[in-house]
Protein backbone atom coordinates (compact mmCIF):
# COMPACT_ATOMS: atom_id res chain seq x y z
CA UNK A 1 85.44 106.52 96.23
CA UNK A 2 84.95 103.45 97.85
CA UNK A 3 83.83 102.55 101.58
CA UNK A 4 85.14 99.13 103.31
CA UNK A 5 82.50 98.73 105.98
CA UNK A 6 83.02 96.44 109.04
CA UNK A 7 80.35 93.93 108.62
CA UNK A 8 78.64 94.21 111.82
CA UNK A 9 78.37 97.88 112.68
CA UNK A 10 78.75 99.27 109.33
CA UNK A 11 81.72 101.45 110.76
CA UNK A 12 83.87 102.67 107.73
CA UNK A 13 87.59 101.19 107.91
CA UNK A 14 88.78 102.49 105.35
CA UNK A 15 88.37 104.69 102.31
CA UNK A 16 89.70 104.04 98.61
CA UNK A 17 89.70 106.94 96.47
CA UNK A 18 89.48 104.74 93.72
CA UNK A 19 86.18 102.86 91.50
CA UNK A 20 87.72 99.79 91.92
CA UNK A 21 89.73 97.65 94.46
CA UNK A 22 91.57 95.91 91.88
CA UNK A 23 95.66 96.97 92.32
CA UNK A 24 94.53 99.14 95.17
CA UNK A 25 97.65 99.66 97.99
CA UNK A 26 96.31 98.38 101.28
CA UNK A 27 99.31 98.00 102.41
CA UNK A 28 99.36 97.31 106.27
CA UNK A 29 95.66 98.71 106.82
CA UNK A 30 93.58 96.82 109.13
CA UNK A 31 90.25 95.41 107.52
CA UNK A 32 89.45 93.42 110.51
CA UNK A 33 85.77 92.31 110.36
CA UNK A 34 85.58 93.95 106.79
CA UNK A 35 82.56 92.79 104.70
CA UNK A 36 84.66 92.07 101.44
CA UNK A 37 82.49 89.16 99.98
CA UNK A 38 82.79 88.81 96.04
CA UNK A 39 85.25 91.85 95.58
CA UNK A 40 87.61 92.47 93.27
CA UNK A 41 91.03 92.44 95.04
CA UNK A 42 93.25 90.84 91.79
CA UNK A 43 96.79 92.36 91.87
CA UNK A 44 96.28 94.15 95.25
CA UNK A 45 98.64 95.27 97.98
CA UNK A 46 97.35 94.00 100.98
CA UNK A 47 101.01 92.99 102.51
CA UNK A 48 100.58 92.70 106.67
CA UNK A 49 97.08 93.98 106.25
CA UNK A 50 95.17 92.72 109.07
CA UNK A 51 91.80 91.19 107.82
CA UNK A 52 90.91 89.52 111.11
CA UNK A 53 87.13 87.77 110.75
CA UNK A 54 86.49 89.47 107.52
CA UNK A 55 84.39 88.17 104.77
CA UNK A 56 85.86 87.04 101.64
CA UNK A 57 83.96 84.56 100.30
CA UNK A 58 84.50 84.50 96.57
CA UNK A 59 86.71 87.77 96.19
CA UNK A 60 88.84 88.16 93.28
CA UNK A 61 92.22 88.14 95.17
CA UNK A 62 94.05 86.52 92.06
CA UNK A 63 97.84 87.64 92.20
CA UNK A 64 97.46 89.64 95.59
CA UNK A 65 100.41 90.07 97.73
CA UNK A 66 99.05 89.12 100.72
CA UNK A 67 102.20 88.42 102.82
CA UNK A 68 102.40 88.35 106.19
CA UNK A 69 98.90 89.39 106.30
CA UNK A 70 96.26 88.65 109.18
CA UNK A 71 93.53 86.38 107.83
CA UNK A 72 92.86 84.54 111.16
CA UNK A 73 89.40 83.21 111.24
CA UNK A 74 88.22 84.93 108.19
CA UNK A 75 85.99 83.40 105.31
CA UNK A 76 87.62 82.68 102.08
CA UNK A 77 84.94 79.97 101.01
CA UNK A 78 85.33 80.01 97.01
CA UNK A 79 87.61 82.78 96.86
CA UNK A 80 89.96 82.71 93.76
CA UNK A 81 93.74 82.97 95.14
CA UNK A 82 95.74 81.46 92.09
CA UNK A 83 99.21 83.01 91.55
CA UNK A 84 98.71 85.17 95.12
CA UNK A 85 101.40 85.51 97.87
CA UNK A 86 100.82 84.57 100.85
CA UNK A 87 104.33 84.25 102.36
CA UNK A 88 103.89 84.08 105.91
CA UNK A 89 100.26 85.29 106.52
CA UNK A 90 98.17 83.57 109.04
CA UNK A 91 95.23 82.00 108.16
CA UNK A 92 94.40 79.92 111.61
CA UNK A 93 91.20 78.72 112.00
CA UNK A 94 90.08 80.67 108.61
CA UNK A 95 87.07 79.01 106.32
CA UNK A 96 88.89 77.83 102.98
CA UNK A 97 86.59 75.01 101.76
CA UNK A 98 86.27 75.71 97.50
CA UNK A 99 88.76 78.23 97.82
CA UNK A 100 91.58 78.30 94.82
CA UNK A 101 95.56 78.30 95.88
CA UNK A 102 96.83 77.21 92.56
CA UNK A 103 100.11 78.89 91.87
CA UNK A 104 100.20 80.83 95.03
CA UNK A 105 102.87 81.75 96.99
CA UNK A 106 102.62 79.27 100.28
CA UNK A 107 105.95 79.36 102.16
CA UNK A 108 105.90 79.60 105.80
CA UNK A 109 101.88 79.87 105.67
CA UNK A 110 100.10 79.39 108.61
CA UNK A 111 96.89 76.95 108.02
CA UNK A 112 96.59 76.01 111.95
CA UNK A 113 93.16 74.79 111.97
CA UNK A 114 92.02 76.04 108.84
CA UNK A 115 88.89 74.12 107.26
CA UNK A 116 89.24 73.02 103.57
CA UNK A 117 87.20 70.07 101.63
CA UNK A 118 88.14 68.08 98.40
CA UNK A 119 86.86 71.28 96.00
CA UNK A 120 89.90 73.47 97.82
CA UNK A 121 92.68 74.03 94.90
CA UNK A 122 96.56 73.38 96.39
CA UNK A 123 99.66 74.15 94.57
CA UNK A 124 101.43 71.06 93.30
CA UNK A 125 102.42 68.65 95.86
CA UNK A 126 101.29 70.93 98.72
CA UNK A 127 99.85 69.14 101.88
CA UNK A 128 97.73 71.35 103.64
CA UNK A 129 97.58 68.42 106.53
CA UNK A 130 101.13 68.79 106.85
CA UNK A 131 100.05 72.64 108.29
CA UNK A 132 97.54 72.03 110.40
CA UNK A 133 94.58 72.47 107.92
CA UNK A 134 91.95 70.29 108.66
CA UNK A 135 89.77 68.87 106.05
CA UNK A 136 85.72 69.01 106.36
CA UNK A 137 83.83 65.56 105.55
């Protein structure tokens, strides 16, 4: 069984009756403020999950389906994304910087003031200016 905690108050979100978060169906389930740092999310469900300010700096979230999912002002710093989908989720004002997009998914991705620096990974001939990502000096 696993426990996502809210990374404040420690509150359980959500329960996984699973050892591992890898291909687990979070489908919809809101994770916002969830303390998710360095876990293993590769091949998960998390379609229109809302993961509002939570903490994902370098999780595993290689081949998620993440679309239409809630990432507003969350941290992704150095998370590995390649070959994920993130049709349509929202990552406004989200920490990106290191993270890897290669292969992913981005149509209709919302990057509105999103902060990435030279190490972030794009797809091929993506412009993450062109959607309001702004890159750190």
């Amino acid at each position: 069984m696993i426990e996502i905690k809210q990374k404040r108050t420690q509150k359980v979100l959500h329960r996984v009756d699973a050892d591992t978060l890898e291909g687990a169906d979070l489908h919809g389930v809101d994770l916002s403020g969830a303390e998710l740092a360095g876990a293993n999310l590769q091949g998960a469900n998390l379609e229109r999950a809302r993961l509002i300010q939570a903490r994902l700096g370098g999780a595993n979230l290689q081949r998620a389906n993440l679309r239409g999912a809630e990432l507003m002002d969350a941290t992704l710093y150095d998370a590995d994304l390649r070959g994920a989908d993130l049709q349509a989720a929202d990552l406004s004002m989200t920490g990106i910087a290191g993270a890897d997009f290669r292969n992913c998914n981005l149509t209709g991705v919302v990057l509105e003031r999103a902060c990435y620096d030279l190490s972030t990974r794009w797809p091929s001939n993506f412009r993450p200016d062109r959607q309001g990502a702004e890159r750190l000096v």
